[in-house]
C-alpha atoms as a PDB file:
ATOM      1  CA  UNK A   1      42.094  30.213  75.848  1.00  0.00           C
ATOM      2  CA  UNK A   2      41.863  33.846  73.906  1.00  0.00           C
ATOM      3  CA  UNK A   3      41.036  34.900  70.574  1.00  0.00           C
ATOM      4  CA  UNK A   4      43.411  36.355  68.942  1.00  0.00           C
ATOM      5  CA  UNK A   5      42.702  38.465  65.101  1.00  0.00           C
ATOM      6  CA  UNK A   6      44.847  37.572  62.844  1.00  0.00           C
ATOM      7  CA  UNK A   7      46.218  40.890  60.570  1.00  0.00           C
ATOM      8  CA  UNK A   8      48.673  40.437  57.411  1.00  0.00           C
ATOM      9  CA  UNK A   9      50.439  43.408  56.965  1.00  0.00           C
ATOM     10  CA  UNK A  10      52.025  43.527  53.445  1.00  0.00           C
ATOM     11  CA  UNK A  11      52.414  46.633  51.443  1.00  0.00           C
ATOM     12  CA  UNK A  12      54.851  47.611  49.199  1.00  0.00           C
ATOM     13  CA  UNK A  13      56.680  50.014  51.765  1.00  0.00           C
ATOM     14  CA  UNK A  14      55.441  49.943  55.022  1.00  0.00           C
ATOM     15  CA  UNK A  15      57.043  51.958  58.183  1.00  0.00           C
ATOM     16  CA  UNK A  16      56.661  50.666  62.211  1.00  0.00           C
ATOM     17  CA  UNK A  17      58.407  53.925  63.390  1.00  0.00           C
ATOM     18  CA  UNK A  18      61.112  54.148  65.938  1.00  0.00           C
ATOM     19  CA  UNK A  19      63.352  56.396  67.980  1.00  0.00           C
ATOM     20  CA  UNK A  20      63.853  59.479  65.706  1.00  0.00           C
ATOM     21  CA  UNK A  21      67.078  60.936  65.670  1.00  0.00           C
ATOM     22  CA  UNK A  22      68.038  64.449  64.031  1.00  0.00           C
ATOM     23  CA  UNK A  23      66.059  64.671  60.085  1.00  0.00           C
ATOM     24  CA  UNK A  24      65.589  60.357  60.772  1.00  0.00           C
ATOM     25  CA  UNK A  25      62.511  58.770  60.708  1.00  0.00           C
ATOM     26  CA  UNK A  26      63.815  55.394  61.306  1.00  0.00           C
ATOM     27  CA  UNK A  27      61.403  52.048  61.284  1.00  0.00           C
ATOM     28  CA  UNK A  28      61.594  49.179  63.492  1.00  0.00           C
ATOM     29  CA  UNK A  29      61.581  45.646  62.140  1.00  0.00           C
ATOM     30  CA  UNK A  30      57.958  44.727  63.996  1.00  0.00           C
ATOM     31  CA  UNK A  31      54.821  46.835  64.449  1.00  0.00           C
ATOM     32  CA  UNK A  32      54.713  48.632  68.048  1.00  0.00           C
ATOM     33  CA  UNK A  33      51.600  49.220  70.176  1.00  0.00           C
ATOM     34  CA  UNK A  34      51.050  52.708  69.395  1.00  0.00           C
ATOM     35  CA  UNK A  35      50.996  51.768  65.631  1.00  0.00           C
ATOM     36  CA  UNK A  36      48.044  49.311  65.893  1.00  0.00           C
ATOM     37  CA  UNK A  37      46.311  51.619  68.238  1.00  0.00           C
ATOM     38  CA  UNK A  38      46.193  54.180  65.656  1.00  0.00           C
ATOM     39  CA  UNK A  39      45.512  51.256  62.559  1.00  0.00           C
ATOM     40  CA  UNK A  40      42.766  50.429  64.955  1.00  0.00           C
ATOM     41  CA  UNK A  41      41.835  53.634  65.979  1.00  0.00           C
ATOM     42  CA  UNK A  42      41.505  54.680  62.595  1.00  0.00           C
ATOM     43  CA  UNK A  43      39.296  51.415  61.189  1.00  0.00           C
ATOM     44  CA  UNK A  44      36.832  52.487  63.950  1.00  0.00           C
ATOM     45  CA  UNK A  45      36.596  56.137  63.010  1.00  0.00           C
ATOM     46  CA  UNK A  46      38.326  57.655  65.961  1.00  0.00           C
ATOM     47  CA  UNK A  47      39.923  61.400  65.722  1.00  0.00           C
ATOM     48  CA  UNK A  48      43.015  62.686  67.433  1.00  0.00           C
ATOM     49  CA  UNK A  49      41.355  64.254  69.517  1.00  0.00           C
ATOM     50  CA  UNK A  50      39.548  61.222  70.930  1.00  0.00           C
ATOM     51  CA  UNK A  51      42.909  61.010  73.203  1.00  0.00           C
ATOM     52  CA  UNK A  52      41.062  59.219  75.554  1.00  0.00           C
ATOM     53  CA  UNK A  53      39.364  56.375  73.898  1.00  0.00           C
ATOM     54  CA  UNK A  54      42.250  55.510  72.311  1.00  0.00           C
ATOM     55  CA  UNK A  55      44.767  55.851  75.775  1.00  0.00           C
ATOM     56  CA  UNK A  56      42.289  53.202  76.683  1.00  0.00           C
ATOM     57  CA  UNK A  57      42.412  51.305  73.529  1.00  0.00           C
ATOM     58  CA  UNK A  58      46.334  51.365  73.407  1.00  0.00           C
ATOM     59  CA  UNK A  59      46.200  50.008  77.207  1.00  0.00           C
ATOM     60  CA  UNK A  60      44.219  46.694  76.560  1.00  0.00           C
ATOM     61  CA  UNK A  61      46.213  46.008  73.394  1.00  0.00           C
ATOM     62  CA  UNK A  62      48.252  43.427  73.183  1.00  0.00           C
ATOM     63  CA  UNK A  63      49.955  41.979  70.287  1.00  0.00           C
ATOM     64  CA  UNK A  64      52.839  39.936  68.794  1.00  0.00           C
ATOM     65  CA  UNK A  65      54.144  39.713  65.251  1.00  0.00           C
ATOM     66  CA  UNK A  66      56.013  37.071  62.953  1.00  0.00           C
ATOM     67  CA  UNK A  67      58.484  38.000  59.777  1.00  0.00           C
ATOM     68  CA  UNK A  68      57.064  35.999  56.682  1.00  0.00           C
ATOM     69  CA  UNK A  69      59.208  38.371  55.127  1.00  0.00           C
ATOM     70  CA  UNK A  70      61.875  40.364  56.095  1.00  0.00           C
ATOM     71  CA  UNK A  71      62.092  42.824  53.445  1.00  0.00           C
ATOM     72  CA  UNK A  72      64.783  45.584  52.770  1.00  0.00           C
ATOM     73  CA  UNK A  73      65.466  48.671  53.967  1.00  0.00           C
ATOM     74  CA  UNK A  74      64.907  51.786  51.925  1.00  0.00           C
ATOM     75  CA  UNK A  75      65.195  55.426  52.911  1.00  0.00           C
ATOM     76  CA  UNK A  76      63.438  58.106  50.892  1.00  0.00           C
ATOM     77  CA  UNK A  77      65.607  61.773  51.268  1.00  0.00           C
ATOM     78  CA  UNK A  78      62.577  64.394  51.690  1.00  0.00           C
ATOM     79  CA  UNK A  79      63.156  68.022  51.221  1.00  0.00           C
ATOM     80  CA  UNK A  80      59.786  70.233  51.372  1.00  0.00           C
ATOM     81  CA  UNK A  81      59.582  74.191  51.849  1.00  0.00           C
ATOM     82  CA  UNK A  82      55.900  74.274  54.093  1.00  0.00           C
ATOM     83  CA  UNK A  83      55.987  78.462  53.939  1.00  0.00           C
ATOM     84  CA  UNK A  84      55.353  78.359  50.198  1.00  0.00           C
ATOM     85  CA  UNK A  85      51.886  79.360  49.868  1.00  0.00           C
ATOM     86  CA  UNK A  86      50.606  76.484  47.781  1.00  0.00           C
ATOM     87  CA  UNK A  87      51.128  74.170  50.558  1.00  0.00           C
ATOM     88  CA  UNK A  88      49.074  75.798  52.632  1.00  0.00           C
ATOM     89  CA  UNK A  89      46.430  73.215  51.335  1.00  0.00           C
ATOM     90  CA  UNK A  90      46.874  69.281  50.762  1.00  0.00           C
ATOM     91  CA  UNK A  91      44.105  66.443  50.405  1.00  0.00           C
ATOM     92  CA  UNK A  92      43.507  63.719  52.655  1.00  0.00           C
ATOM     93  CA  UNK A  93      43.292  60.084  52.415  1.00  0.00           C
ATOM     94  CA  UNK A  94      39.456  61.058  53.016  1.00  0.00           C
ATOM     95  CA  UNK A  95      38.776  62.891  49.783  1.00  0.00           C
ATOM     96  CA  UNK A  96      39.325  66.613  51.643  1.00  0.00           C
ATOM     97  CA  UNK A  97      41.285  69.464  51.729  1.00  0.00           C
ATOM     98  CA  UNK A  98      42.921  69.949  55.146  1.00  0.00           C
ATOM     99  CA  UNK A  99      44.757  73.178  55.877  1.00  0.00           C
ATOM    100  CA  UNK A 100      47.252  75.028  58.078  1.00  0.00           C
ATOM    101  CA  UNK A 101      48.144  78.289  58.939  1.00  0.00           C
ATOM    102  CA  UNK A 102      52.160  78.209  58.766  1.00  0.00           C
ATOM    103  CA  UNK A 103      54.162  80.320  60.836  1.00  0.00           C
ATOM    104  CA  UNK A 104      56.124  83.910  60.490  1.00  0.00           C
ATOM    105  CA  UNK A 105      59.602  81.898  60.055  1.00  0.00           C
ATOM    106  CA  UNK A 106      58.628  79.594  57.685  1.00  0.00           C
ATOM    107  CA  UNK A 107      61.256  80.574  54.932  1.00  0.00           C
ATOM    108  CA  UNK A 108      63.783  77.325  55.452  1.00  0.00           C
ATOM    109  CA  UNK A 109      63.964  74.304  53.912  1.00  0.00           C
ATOM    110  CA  UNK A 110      62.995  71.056  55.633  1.00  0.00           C
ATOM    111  CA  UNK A 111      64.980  68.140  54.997  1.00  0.00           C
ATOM    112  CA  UNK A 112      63.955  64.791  56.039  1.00  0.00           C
ATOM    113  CA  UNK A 113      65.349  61.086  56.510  1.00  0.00           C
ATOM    114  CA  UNK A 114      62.303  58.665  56.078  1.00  0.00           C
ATOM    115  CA  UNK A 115      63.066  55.452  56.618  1.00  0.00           C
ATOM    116  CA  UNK A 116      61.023  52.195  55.314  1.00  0.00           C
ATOM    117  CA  UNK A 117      60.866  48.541  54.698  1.00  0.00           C
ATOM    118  CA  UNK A 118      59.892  47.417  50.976  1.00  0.00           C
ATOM    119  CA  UNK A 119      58.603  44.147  50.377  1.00  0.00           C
ATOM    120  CA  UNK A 120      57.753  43.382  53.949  1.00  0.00           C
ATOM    121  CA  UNK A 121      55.379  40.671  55.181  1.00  0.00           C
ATOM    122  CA  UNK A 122      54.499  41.056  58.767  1.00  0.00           C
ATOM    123  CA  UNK A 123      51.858  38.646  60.268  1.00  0.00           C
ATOM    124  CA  UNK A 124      50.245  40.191  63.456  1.00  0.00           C
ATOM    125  CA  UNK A 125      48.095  38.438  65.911  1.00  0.00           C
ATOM    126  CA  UNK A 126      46.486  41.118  68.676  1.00  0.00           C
ATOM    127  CA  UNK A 127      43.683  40.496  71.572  1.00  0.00           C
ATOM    128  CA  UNK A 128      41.986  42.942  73.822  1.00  0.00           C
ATOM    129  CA  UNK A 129      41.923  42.879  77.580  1.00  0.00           C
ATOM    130  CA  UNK A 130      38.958  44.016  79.610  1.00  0.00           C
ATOM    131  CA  UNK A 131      37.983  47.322  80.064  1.00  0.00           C
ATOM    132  CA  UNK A 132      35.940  49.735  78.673  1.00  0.00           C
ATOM    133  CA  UNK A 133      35.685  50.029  74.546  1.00  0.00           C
ATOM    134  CA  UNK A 134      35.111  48.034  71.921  1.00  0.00           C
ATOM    135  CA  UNK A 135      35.145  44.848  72.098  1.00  0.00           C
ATOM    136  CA  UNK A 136      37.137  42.258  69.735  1.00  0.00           C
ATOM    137  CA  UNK A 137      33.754  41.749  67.378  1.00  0.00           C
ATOM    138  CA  UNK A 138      33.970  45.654  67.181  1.00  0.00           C
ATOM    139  CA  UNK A 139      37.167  45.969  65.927  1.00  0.00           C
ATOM    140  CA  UNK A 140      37.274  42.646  63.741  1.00  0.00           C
ATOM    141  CA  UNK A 141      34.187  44.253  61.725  1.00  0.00           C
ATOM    142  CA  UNK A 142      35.880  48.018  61.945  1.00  0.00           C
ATOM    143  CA  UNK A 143      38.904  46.271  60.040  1.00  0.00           C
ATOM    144  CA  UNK A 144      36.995  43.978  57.470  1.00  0.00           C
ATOM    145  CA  UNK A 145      34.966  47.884  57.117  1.00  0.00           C
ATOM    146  CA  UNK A 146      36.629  50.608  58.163  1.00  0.00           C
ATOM    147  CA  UNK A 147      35.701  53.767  58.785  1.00  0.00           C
ATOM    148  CA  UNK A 148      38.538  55.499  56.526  1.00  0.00           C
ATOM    149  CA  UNK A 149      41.378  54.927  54.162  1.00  0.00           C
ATOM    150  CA  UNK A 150      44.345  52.088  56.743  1.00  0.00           C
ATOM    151  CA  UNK A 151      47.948  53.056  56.208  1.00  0.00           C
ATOM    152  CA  UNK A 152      50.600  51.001  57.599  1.00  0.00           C
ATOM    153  CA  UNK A 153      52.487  53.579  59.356  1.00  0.00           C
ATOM    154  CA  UNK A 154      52.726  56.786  56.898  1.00  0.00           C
ATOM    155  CA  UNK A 155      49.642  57.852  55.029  1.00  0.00           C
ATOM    156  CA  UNK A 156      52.133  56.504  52.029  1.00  0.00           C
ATOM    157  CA  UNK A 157      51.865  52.833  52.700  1.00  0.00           C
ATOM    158  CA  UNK A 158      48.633  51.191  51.334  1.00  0.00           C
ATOM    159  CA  UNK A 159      48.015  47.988  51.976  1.00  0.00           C
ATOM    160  CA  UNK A 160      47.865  45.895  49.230  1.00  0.00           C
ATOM    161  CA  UNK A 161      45.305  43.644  50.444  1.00  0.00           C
ATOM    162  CA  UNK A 162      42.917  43.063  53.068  1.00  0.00           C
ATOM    163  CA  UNK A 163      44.525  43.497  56.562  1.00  0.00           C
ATOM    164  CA  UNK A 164      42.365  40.879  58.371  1.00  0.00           C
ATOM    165  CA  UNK A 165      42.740  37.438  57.850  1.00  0.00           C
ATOM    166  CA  UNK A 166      40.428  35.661  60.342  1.00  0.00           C
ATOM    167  CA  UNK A 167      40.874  34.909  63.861  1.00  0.00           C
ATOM    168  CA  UNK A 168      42.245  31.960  66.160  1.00  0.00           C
ATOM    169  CA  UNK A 169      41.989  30.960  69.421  1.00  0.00           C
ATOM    170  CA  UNK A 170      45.021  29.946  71.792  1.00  0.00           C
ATOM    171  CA  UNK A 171      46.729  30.186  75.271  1.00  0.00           C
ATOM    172  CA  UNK A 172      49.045  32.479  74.463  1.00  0.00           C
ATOM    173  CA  UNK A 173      51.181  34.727  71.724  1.00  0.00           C
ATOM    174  CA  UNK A 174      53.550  32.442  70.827  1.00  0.00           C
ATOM    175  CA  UNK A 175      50.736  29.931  70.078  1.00  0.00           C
ATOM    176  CA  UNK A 176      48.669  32.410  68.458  1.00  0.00           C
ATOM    177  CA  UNK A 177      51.230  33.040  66.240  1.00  0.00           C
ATOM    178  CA  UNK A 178      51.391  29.518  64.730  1.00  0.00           C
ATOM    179  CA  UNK A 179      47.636  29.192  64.443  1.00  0.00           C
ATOM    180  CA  UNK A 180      48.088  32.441  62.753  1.00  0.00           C
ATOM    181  CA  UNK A 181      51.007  30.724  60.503  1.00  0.00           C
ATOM    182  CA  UNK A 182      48.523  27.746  59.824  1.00  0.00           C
ATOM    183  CA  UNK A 183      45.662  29.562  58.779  1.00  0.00           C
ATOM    184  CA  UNK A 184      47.017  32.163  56.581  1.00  0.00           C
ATOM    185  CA  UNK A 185      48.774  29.437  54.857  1.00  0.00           C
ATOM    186  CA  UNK A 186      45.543  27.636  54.514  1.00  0.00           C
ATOM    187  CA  UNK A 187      44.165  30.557  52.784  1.00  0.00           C
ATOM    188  CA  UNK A 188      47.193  30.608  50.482  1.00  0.00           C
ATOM    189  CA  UNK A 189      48.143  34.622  51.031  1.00  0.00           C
ATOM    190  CA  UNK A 190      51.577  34.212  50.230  1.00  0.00           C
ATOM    191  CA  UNK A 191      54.714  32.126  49.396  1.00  0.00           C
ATOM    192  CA  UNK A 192      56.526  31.972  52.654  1.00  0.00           C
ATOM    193  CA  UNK A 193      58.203  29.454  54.759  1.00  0.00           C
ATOM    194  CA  UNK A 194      55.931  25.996  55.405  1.00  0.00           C
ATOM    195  CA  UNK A 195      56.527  26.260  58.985  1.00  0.00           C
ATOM    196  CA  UNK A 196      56.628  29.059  61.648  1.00  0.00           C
ATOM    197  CA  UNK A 197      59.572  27.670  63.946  1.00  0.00           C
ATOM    198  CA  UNK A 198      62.270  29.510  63.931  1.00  0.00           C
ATOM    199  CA  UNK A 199      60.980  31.907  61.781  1.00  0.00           C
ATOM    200  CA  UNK A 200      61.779  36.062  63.298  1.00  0.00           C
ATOM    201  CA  UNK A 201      58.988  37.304  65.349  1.00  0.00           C
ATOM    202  CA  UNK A 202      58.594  39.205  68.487  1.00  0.00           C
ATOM    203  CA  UNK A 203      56.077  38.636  71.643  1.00  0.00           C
ATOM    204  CA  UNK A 204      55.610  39.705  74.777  1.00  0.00           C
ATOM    205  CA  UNK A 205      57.730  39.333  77.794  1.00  0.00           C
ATOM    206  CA  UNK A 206      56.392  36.144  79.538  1.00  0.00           C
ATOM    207  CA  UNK A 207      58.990  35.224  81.955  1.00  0.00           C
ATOM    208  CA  UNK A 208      60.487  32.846  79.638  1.00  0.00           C
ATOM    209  CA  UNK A 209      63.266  33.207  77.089  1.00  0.00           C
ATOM    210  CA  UNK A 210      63.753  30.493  74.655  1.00  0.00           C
ATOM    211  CA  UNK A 211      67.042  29.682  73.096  1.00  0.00           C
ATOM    212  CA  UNK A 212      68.571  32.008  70.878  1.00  0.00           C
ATOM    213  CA  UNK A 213      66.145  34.881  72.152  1.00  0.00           C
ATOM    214  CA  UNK A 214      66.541  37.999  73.477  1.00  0.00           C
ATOM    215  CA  UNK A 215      64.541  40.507  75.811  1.00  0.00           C
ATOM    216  CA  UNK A 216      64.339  44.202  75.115  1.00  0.00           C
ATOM    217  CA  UNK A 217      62.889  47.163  76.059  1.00  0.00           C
ATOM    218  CA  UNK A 218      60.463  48.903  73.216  1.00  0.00           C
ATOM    219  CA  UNK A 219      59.131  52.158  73.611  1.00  0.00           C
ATOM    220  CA  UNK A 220      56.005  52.287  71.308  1.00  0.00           C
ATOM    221  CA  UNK A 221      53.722  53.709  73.359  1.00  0.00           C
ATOM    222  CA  UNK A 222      52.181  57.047  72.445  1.00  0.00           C
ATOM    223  CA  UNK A 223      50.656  59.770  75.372  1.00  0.00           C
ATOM    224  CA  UNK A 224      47.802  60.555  72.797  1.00  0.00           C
ATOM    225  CA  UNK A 225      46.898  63.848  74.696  1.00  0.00           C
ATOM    226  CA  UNK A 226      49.982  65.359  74.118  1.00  0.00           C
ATOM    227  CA  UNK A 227      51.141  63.761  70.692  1.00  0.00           C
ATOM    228  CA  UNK A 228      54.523  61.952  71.911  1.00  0.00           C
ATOM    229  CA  UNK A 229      56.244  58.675  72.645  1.00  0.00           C
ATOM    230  CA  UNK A 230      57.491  58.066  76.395  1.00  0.00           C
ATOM    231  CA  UNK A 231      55.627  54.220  77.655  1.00  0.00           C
ATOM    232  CA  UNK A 232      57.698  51.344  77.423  1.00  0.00           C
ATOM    233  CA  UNK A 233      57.470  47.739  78.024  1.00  0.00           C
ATOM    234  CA  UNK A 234      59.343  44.420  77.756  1.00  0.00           C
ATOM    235  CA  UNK A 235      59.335  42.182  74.730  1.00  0.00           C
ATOM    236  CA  UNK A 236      61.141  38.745  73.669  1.00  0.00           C
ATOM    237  CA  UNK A 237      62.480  38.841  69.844  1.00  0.00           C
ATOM    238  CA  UNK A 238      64.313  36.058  67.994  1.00  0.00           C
ATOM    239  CA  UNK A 239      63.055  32.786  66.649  1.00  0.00           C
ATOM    240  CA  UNK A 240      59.943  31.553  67.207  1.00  0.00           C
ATOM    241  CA  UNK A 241      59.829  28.986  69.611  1.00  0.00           C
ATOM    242  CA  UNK A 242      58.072  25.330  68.932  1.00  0.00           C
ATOM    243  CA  UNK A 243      54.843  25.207  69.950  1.00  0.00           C
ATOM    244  CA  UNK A 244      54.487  24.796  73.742  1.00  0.00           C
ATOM    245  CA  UNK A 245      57.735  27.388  74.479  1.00  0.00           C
ATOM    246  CA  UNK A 246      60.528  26.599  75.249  1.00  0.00           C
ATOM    247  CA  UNK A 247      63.594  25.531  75.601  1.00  0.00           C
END
């Protein structure tokens, strides 16, 4: 058996990234690796530069995630000017200024495609493997206190409540997922569906696909040395399977 934290992600926009394409900033429907790794990350007061700490982090991650929620998709039309010399200067999440330099050609207009999901409710259940790091204790105190300001995604989307919910213990994702089901409806943290069959959700890649599933192939890994996405891996998505898999 592992023990699995149990995270409710619900904010009034929220934004899992995706495969950018052109001025688009799309979102996927589930939170990726690289997402949590930073959330994490981020809870335990790690820097960007601390590339590797959280390479290893992002390697012992695993995670799955079920819709109580599915939310709609909004997309915000962004047009900002960066060679203006007032925005040379902006504050951080962290009550400082943080600045930048610009560069010689930085006359043109930006114009960005930012993609969202409002009224989302995501339910995440995530372990640690061995390895060097923290441990699960370390990171289940780092998100009840964390070390800065979380944001789901884009420094725009607050949470609006607490992101950890407790923890559970089972034999796999799909398991942990309806413990996870269980106990945040024991704690009453929303009006969702009384049972987690069938409800949307996405796990890893086991070996088995239950009916009306589908593999796919999610890149949401991030080389955190040199700031891009390029590590894949297998995942099942569709509806969540009754307890003890499939058919």
């Amino acid at each position: 058996m592992t023990d699995w934290l149990v995270l409710v992600l619900d904010a009034p926009l929220m934004s899992f990234g995706g495969a950018m394409i052109d001025q688009h900033g799309v979102t996927r429907g589930d939170p990726g690796r690289s997402l949590l790794t930073g959330l994490i990350g981020n809870a335990l007061g790690y820097e960007h530069r601390d590339a590797g700490r959280l390479e290893a982090l992002q390697h012992r991650l695993d995670h799955a995630s079920l819709h109580l929620r599915d939310g709609e998709a909004l997309v915000d039309f962004h047009t900002v000017d960066l060679g203006q010399p007032f925005m040379r200067s902006g504050w951080t999440t962290r009550g400082a200024p943080q600045g930048r330099e610009g560069g010689s050609a930085g006359s043109s207009t930006h114009i960005r495609n930012r993609h969202y999901l409002a009224g989302a409710l995501r339910l995440v259940v995530l372990t640690l493997g061995a390895g060097e790091g923290p441990d699960l204790d370390a990171v289940e105190t780092a998100l009840r206190e964390p070390a800065r300001p979380l944001f789901l995604g884009r420094k725009t989307c607050l949470p609006a409540r607490p992101l950890l919910a407790g923890r559970v213990t089972a034999a796999d994702a799909v398991a942990a997922l309806h413990r996870a089901h269980a106990l945040a409806a024991a704690l009453g943290l929303a009006d969702f569906p009384a049972e987690a069959e069938g409800l949307a959700a996405e796990w890893p890649d086991d070996g088995l696909l239950p009916r009306n599933a589908r593999q796919e192939t999610v890149v949401d890994q991030r080389d955190w040395r040199n700031q891009f996405h390029g590590g894949e891996r297998r995942v099942v998505a569709g509806p969540l399977p009754k307890r003890g898999g499939p058919p």
